[in-house]
PDB file of N, CA and C in Angstrom:
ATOM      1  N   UNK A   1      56.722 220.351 217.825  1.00  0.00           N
ATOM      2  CA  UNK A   1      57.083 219.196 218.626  1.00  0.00           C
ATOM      3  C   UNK A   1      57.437 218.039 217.693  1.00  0.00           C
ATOM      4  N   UNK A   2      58.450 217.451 217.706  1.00  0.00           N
ATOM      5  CA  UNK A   2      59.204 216.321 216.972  1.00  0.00           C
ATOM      6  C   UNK A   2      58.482 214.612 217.553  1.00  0.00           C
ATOM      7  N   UNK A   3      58.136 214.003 217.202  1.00  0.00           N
ATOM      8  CA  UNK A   3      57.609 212.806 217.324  1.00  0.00           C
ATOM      9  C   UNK A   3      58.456 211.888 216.822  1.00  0.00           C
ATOM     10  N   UNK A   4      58.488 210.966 217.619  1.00  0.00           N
ATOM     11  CA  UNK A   4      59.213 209.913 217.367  1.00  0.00           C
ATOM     12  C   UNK A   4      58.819 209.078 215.776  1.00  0.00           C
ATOM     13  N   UNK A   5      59.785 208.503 215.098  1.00  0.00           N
ATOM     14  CA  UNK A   5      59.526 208.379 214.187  1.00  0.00           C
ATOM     15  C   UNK A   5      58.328 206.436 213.539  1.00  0.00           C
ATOM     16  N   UNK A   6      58.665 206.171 215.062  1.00  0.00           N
ATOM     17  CA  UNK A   6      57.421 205.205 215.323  1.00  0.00           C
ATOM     18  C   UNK A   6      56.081 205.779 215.336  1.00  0.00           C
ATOM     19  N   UNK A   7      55.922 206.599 215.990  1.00  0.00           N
ATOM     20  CA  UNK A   7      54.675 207.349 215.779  1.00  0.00           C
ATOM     21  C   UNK A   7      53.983 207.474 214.832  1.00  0.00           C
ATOM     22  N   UNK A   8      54.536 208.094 214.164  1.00  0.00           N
ATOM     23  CA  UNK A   8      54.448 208.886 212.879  1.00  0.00           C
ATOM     24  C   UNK A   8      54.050 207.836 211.580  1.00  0.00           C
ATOM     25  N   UNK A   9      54.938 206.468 211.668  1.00  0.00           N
ATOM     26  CA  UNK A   9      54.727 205.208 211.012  1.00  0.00           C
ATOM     27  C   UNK A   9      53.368 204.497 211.461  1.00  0.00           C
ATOM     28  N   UNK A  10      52.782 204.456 212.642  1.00  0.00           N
ATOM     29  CA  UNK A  10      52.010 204.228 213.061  1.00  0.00           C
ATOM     30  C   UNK A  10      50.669 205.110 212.798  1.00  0.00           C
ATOM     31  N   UNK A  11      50.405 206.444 212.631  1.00  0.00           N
ATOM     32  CA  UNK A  11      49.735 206.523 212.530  1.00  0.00           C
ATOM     33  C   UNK A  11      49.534 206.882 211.091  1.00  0.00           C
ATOM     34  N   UNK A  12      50.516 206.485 210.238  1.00  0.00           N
ATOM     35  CA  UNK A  12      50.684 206.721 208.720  1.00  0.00           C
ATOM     36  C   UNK A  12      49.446 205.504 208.270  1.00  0.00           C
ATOM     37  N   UNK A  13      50.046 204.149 208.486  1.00  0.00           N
ATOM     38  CA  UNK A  13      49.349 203.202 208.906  1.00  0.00           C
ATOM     39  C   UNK A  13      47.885 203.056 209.470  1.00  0.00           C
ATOM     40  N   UNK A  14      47.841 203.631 210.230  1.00  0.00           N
ATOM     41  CA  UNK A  14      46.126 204.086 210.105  1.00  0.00           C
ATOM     42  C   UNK A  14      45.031 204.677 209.448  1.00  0.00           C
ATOM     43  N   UNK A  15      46.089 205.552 208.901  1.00  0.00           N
ATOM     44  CA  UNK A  15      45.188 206.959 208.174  1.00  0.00           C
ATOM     45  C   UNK A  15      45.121 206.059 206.560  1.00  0.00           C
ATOM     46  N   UNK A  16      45.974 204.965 206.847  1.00  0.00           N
ATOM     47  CA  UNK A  16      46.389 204.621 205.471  1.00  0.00           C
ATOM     48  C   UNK A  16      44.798 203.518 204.927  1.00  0.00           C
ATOM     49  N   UNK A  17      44.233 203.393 206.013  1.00  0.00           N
ATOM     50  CA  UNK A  17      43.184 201.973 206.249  1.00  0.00           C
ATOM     51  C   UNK A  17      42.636 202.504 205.320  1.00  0.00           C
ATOM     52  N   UNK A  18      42.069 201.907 204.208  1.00  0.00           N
ATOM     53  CA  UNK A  18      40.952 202.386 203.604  1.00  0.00           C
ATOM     54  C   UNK A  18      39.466 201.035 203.243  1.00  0.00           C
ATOM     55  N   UNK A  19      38.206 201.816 202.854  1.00  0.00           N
ATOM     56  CA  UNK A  19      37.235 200.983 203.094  1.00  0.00           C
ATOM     57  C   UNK A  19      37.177 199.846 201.970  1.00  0.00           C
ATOM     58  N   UNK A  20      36.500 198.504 202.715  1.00  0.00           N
ATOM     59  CA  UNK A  20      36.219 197.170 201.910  1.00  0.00           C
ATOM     60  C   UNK A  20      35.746 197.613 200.362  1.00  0.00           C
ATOM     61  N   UNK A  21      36.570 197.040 199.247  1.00  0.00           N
ATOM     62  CA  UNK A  21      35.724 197.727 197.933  1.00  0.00           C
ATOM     63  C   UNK A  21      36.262 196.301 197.067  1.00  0.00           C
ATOM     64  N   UNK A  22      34.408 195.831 196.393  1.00  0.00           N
ATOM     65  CA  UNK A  22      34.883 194.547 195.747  1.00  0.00           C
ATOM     66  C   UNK A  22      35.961 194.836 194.523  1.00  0.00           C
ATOM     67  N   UNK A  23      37.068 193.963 194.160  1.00  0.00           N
ATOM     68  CA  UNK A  23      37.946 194.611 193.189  1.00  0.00           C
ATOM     69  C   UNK A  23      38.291 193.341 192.387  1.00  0.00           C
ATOM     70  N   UNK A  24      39.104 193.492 191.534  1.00  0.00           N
ATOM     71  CA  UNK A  24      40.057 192.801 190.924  1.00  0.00           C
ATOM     72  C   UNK A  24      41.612 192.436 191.269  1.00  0.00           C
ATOM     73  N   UNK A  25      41.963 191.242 191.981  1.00  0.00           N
ATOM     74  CA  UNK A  25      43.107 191.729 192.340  1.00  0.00           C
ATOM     75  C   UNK A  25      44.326 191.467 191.106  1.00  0.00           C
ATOM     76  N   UNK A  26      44.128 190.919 189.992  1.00  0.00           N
ATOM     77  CA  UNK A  26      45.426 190.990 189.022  1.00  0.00           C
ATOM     78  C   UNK A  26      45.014 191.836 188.182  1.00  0.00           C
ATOM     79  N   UNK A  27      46.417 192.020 187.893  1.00  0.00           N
ATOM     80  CA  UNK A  27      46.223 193.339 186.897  1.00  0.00           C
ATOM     81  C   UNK A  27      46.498 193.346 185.120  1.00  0.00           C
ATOM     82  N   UNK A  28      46.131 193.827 184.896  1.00  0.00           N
ATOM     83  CA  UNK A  28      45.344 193.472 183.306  1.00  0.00           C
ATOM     84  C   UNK A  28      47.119 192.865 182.658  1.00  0.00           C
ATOM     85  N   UNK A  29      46.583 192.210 181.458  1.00  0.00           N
ATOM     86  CA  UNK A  29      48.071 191.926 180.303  1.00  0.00           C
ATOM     87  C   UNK A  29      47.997 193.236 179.782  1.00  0.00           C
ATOM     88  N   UNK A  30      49.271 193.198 179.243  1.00  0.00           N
ATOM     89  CA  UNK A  30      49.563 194.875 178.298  1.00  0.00           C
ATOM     90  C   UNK A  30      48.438 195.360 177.767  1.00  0.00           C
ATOM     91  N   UNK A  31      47.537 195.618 178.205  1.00  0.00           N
ATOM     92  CA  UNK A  31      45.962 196.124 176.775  1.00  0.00           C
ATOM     93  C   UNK A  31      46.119 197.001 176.679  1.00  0.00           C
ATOM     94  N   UNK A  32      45.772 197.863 175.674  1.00  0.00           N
ATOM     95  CA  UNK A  32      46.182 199.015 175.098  1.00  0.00           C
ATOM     96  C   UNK A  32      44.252 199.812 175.495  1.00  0.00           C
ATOM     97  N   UNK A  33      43.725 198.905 175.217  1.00  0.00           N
ATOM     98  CA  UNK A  33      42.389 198.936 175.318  1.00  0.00           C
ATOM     99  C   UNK A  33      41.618 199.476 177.469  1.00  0.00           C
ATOM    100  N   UNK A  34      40.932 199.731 177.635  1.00  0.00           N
ATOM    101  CA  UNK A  34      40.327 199.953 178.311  1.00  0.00           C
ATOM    102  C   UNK A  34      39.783 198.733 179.326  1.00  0.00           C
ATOM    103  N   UNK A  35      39.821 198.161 180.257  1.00  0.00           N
ATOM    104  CA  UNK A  35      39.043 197.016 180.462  1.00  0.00           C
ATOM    105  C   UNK A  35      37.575 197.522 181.410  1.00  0.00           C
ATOM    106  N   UNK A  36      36.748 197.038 181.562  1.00  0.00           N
ATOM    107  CA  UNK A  36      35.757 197.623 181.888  1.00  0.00           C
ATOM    108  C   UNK A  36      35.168 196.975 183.451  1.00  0.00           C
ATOM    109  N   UNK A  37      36.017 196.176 183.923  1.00  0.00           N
ATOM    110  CA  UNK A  37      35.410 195.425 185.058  1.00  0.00           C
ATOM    111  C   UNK A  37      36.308 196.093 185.889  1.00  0.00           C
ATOM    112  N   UNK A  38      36.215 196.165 187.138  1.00  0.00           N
ATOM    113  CA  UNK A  38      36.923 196.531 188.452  1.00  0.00           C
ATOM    114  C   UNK A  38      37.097 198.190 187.906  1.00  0.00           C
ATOM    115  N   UNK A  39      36.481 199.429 186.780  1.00  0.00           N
ATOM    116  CA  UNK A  39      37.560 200.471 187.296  1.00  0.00           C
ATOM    117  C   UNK A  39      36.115 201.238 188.151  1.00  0.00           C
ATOM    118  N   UNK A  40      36.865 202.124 188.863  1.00  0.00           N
ATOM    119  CA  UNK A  40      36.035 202.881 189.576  1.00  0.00           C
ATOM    120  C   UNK A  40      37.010 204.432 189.764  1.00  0.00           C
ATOM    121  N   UNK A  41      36.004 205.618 190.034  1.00  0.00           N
ATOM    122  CA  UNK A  41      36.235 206.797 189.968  1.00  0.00           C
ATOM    123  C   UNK A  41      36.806 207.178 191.146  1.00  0.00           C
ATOM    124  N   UNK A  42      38.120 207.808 191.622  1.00  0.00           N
ATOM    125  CA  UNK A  42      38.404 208.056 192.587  1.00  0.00           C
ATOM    126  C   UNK A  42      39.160 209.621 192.673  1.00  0.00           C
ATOM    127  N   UNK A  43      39.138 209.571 193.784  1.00  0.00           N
ATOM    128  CA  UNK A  43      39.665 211.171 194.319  1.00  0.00           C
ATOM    129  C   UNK A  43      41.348 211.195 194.169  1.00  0.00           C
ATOM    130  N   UNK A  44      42.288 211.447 193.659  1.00  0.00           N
ATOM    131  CA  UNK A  44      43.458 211.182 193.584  1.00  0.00           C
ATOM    132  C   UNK A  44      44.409 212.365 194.408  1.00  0.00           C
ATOM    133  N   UNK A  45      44.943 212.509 195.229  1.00  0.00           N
ATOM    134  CA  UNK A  45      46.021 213.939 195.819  1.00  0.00           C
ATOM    135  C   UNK A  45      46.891 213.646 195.432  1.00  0.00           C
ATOM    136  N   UNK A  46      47.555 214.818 195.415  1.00  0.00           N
ATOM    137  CA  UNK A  46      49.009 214.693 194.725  1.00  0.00           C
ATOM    138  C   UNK A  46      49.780 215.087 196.116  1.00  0.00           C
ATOM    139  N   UNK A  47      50.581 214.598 196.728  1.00  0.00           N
ATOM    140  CA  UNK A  47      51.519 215.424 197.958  1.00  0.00           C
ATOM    141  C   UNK A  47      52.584 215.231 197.445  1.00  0.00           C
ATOM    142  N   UNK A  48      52.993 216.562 197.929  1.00  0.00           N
ATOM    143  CA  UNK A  48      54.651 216.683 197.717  1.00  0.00           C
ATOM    144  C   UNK A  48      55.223 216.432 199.026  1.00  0.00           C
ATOM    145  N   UNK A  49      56.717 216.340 198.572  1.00  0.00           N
ATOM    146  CA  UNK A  49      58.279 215.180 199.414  1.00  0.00           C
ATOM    147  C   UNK A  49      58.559 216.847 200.518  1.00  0.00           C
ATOM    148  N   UNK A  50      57.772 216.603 201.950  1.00  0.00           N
ATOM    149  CA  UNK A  50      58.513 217.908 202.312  1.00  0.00           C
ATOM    150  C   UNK A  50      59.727 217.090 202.992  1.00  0.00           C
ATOM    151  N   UNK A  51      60.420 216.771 202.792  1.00  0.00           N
ATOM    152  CA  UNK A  51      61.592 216.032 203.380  1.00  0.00           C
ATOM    153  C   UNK A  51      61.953 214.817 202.875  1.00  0.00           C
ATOM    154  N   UNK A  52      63.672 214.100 202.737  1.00  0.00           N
ATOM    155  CA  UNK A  52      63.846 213.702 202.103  1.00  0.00           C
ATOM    156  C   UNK A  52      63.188 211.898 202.344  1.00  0.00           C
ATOM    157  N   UNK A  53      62.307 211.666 203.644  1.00  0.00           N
ATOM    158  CA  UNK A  53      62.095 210.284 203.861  1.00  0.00           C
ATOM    159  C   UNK A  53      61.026 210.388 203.110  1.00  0.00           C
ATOM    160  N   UNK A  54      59.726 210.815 202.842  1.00  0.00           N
ATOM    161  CA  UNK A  54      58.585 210.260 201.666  1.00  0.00           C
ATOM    162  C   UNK A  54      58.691 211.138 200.502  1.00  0.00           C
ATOM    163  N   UNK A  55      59.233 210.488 199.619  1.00  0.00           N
ATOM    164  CA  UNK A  55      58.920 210.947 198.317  1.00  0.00           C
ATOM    165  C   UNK A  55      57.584 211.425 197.986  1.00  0.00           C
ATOM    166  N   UNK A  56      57.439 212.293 196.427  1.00  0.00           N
ATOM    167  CA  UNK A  56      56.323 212.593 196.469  1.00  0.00           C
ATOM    168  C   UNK A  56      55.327 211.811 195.935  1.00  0.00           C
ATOM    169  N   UNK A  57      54.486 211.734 196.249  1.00  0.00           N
ATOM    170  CA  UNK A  57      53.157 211.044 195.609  1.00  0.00           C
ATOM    171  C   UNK A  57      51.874 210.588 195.569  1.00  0.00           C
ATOM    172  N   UNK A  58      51.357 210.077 194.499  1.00  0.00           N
ATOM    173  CA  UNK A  58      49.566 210.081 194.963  1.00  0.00           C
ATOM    174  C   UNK A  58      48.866 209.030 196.144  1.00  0.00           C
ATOM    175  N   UNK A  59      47.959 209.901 196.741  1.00  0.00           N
ATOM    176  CA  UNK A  59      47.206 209.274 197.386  1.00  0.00           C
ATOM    177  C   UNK A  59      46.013 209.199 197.034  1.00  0.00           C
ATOM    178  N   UNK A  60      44.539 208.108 197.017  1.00  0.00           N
ATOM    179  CA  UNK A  60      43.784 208.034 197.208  1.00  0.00           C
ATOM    180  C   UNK A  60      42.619 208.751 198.278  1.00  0.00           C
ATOM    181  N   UNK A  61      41.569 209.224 197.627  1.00  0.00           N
ATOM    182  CA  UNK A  61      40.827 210.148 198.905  1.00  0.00           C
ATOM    183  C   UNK A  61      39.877 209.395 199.628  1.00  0.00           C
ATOM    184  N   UNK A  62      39.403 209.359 200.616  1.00  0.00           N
ATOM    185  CA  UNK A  62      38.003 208.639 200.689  1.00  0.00           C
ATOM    186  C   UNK A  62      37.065 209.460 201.915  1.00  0.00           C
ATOM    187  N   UNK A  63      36.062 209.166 201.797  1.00  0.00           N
ATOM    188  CA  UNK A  63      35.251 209.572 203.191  1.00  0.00           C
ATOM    189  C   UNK A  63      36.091 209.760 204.424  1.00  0.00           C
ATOM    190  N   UNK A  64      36.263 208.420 204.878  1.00  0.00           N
ATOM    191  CA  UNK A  64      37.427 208.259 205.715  1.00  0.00           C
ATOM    192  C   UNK A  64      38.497 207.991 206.443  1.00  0.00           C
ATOM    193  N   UNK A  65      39.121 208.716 204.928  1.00  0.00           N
ATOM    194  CA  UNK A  65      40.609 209.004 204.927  1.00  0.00           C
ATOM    195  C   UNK A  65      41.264 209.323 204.294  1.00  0.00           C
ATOM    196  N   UNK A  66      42.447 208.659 203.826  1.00  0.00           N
ATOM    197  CA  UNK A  66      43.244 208.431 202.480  1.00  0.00           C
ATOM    198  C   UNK A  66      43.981 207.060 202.411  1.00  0.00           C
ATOM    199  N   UNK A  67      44.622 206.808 201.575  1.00  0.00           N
ATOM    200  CA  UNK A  67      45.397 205.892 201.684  1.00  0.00           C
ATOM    201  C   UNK A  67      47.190 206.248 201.798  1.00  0.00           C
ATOM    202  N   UNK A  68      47.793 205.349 201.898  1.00  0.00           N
ATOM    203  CA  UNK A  68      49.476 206.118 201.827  1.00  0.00           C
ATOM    204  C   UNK A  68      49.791 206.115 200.802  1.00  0.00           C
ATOM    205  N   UNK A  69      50.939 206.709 200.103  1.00  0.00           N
ATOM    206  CA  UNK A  69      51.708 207.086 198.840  1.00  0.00           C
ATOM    207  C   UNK A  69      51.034 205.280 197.901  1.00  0.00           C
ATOM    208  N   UNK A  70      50.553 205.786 196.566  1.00  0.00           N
ATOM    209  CA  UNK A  70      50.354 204.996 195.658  1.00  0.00           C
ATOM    210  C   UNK A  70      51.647 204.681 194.880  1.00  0.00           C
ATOM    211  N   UNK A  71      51.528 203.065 194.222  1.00  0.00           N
ATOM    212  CA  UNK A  71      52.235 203.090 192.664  1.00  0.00           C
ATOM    213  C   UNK A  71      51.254 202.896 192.229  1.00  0.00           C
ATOM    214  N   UNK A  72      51.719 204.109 190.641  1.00  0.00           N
ATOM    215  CA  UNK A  72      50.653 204.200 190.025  1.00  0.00           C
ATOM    216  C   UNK A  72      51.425 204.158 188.299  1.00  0.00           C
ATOM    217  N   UNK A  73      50.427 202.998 187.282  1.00  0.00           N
ATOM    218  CA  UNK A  73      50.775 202.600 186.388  1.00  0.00           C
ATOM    219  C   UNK A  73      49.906 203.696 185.234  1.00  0.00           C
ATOM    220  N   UNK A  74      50.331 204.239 184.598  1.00  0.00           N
ATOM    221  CA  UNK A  74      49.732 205.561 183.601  1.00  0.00           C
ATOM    222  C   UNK A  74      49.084 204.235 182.315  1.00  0.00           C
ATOM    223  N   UNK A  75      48.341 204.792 182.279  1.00  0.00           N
ATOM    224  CA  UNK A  75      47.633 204.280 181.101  1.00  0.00           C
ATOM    225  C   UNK A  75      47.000 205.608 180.278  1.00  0.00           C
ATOM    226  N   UNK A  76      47.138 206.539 180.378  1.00  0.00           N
ATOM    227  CA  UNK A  76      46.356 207.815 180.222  1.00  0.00           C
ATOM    228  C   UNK A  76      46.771 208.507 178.491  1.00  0.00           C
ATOM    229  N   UNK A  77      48.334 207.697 177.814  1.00  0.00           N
ATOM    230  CA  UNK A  77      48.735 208.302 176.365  1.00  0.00           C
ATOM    231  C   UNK A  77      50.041 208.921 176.812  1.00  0.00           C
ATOM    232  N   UNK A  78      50.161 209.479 175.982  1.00  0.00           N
ATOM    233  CA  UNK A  78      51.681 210.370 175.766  1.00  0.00           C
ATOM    234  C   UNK A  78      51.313 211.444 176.059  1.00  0.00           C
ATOM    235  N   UNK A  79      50.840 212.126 175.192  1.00  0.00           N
ATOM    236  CA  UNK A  79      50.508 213.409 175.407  1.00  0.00           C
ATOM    237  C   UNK A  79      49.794 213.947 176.554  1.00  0.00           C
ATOM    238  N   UNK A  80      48.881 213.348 177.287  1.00  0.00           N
ATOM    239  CA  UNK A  80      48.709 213.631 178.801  1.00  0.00           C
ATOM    240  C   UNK A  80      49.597 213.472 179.660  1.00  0.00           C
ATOM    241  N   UNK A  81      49.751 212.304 179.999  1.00  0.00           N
ATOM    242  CA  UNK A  81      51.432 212.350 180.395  1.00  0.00           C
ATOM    243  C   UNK A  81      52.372 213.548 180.734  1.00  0.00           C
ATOM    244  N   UNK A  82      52.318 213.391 179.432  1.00  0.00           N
ATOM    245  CA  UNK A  82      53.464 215.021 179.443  1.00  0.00           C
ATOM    246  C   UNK A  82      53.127 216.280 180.234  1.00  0.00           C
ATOM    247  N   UNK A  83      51.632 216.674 179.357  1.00  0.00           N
ATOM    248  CA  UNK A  83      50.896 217.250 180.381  1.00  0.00           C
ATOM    249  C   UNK A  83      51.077 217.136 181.671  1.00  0.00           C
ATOM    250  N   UNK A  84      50.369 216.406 182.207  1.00  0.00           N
ATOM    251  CA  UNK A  84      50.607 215.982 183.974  1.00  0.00           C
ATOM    252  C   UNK A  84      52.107 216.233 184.765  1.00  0.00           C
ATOM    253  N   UNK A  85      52.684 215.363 183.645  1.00  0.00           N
ATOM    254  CA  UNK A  85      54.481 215.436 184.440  1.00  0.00           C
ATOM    255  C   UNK A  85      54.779 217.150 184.490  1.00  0.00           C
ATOM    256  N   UNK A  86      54.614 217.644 183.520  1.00  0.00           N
ATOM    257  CA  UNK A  86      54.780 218.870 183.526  1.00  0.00           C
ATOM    258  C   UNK A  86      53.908 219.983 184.757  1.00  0.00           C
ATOM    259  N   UNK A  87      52.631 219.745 184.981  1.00  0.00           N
ATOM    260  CA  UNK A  87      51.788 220.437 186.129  1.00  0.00           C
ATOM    261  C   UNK A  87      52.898 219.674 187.773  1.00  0.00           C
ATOM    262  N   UNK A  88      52.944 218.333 187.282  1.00  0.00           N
ATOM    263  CA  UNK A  88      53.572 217.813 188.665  1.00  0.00           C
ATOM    264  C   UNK A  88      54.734 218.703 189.257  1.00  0.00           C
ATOM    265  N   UNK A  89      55.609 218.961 188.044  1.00  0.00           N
ATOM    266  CA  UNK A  89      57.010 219.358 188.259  1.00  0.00           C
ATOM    267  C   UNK A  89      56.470 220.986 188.698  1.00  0.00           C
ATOM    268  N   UNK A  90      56.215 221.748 188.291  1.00  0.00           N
ATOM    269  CA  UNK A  90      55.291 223.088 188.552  1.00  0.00           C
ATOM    270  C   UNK A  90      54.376 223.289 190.144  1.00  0.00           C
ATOM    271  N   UNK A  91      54.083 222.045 190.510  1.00  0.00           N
ATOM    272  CA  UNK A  91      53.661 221.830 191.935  1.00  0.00           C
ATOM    273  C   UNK A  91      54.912 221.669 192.810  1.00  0.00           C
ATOM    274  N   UNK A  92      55.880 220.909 192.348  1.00  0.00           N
ATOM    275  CA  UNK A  92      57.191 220.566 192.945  1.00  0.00           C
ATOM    276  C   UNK A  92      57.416 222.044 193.187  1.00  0.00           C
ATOM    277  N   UNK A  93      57.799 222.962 192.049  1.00  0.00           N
ATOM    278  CA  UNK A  93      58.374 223.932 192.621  1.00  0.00           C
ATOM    279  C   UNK A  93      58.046 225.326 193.167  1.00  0.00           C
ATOM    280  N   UNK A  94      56.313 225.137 193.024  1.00  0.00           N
ATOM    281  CA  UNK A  94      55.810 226.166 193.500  1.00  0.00           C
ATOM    282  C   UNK A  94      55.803 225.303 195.625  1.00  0.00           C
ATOM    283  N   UNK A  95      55.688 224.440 195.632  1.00  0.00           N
ATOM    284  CA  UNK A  95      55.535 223.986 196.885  1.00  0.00           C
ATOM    285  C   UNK A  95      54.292 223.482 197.483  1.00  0.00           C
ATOM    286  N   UNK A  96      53.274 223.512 196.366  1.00  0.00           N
ATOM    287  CA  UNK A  96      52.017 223.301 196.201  1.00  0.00           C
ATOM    288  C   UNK A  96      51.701 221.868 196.667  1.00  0.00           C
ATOM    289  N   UNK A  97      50.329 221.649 197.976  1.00  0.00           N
ATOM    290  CA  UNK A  97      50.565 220.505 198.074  1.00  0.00           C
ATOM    291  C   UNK A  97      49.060 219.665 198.589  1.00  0.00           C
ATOM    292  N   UNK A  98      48.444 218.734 197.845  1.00  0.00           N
ATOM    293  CA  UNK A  98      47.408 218.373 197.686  1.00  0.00           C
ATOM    294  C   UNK A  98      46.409 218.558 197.062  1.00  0.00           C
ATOM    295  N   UNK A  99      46.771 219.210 195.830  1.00  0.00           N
ATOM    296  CA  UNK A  99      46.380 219.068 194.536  1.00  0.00           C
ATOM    297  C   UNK A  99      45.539 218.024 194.058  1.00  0.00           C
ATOM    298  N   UNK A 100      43.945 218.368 194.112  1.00  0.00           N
ATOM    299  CA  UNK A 100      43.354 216.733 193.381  1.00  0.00           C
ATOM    300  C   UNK A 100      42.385 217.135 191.975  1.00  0.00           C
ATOM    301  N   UNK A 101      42.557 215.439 191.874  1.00  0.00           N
ATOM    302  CA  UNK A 101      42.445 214.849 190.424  1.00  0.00           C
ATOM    303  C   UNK A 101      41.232 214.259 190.464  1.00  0.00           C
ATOM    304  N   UNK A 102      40.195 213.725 189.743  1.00  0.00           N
ATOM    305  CA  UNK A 102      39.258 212.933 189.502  1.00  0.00           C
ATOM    306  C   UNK A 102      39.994 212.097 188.473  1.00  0.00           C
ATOM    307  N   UNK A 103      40.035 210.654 189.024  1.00  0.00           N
ATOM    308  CA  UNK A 103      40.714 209.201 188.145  1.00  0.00           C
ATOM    309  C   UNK A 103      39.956 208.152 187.558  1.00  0.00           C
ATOM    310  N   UNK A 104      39.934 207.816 186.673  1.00  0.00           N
ATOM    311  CA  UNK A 104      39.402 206.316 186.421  1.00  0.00           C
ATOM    312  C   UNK A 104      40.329 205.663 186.486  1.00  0.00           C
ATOM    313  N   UNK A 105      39.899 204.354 187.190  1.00  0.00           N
ATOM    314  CA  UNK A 105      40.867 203.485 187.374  1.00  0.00           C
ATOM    315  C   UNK A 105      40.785 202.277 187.963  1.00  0.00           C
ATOM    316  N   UNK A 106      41.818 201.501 188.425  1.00  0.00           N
ATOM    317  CA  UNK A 106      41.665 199.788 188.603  1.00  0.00           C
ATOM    318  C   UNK A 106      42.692 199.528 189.245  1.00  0.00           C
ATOM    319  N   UNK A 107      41.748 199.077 190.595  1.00  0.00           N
ATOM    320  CA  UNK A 107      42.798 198.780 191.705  1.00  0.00           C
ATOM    321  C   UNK A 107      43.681 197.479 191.352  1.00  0.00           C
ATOM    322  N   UNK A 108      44.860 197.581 191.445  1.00  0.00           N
ATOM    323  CA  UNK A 108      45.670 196.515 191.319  1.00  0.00           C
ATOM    324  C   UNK A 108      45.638 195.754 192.552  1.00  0.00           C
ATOM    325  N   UNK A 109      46.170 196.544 193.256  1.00  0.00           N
ATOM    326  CA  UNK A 109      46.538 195.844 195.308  1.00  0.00           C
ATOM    327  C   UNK A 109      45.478 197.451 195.240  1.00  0.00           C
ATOM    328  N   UNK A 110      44.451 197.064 196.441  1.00  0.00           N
ATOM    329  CA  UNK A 110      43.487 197.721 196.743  1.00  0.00           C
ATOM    330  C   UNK A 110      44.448 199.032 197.837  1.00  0.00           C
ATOM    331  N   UNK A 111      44.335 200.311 197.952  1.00  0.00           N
ATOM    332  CA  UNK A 111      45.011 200.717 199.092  1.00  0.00           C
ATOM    333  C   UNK A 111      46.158 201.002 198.568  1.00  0.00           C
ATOM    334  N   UNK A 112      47.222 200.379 197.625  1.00  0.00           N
ATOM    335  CA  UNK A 112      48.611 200.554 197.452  1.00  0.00           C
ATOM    336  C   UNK A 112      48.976 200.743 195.765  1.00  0.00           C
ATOM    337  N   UNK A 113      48.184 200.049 194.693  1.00  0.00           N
ATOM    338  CA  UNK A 113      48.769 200.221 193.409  1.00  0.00           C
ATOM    339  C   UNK A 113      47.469 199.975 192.360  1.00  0.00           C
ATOM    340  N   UNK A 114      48.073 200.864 191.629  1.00  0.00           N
ATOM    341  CA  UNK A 114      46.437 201.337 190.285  1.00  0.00           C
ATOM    342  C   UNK A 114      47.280 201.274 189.593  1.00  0.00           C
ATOM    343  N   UNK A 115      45.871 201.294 188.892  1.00  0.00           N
ATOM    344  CA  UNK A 115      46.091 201.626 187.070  1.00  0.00           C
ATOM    345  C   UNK A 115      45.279 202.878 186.607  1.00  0.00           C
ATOM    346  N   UNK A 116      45.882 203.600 185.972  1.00  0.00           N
ATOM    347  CA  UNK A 116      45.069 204.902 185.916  1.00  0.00           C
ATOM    348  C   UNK A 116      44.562 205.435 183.847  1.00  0.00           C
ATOM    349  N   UNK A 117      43.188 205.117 184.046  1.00  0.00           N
ATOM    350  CA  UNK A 117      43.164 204.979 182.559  1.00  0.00           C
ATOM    351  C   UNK A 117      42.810 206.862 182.360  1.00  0.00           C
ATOM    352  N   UNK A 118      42.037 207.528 182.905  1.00  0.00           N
ATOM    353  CA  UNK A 118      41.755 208.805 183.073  1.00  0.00           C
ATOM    354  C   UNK A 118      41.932 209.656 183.779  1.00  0.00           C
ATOM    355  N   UNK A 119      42.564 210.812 184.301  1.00  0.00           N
ATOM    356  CA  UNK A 119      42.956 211.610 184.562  1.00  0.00           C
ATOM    357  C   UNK A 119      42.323 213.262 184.481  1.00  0.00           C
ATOM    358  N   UNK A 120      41.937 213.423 185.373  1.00  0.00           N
ATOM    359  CA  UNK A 120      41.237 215.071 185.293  1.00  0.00           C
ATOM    360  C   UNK A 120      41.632 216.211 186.006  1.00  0.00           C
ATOM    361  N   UNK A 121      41.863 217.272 185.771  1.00  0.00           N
ATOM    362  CA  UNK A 121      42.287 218.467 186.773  1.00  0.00           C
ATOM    363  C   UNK A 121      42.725 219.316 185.641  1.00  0.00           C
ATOM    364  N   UNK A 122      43.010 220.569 186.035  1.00  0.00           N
ATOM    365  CA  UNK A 122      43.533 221.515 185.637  1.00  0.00           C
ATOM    366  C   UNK A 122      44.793 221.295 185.137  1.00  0.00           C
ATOM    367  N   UNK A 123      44.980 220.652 183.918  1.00  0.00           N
ATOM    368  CA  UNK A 123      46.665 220.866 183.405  1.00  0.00           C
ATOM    369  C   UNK A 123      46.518 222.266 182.595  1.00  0.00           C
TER     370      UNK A 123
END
């Protein structure tokens, strides 16, 4: 059954609510370094783009819910990186979808954009 595409925005939007968490709301100067206030450990999914209106990308997990598609700023090195991009692209084409990560990290906009200093899963 096809749903209107209000719907669908609407209840994206809901599912998207996630719970009160004290944070930081600016986000660090270039540090190369680690900062140690605001990060906290989170559940990260990876979803893939089954169609061409949401691209693919991470969501946040929580008790209850998730949040909607993240931007997410890598702080994690080069060489992980690579790593990762490489498992990502390998999920892309196996079709694989919700794939999670254990993150350290620092909410920029709480719900919508991180900073991701650690990264865990199976690369």
């Amino acid at each position: 059954m096809k749903y209107p595409i209000i719907f669908v925005v609407v209840i994206s939007l809901l599912s998207g609510c996630v719970k009160n968490q004290a944070t930081t709301s600016s986000p660090s100067a270039t540090s190369s370094s680690k900062p140690k206030e605001g990060i906290h450990t989170l559940t990260l999914q990876y979803r893939i783009s089954m169609d061409a209106v949401a691209p693919s990308k991470f969501v946040a997990i929580y008790s209850t819910g998730m949040t909607m598609g993240l931007k997410v700023h890598w702080k994690i090195g080069e060489e992980k990186k690579k790593e990762l991009d490489a498992l990502l692209a390998q999920l892309e084409k196996d079709g694989s979808n919700g794939r999670e990560f254990t993150a350290k990290a620092k909410w920029i906009h709480e719900g919508f954009e991180l900073e991701v200093y650690e990264i865990e899963g199976k690369f």
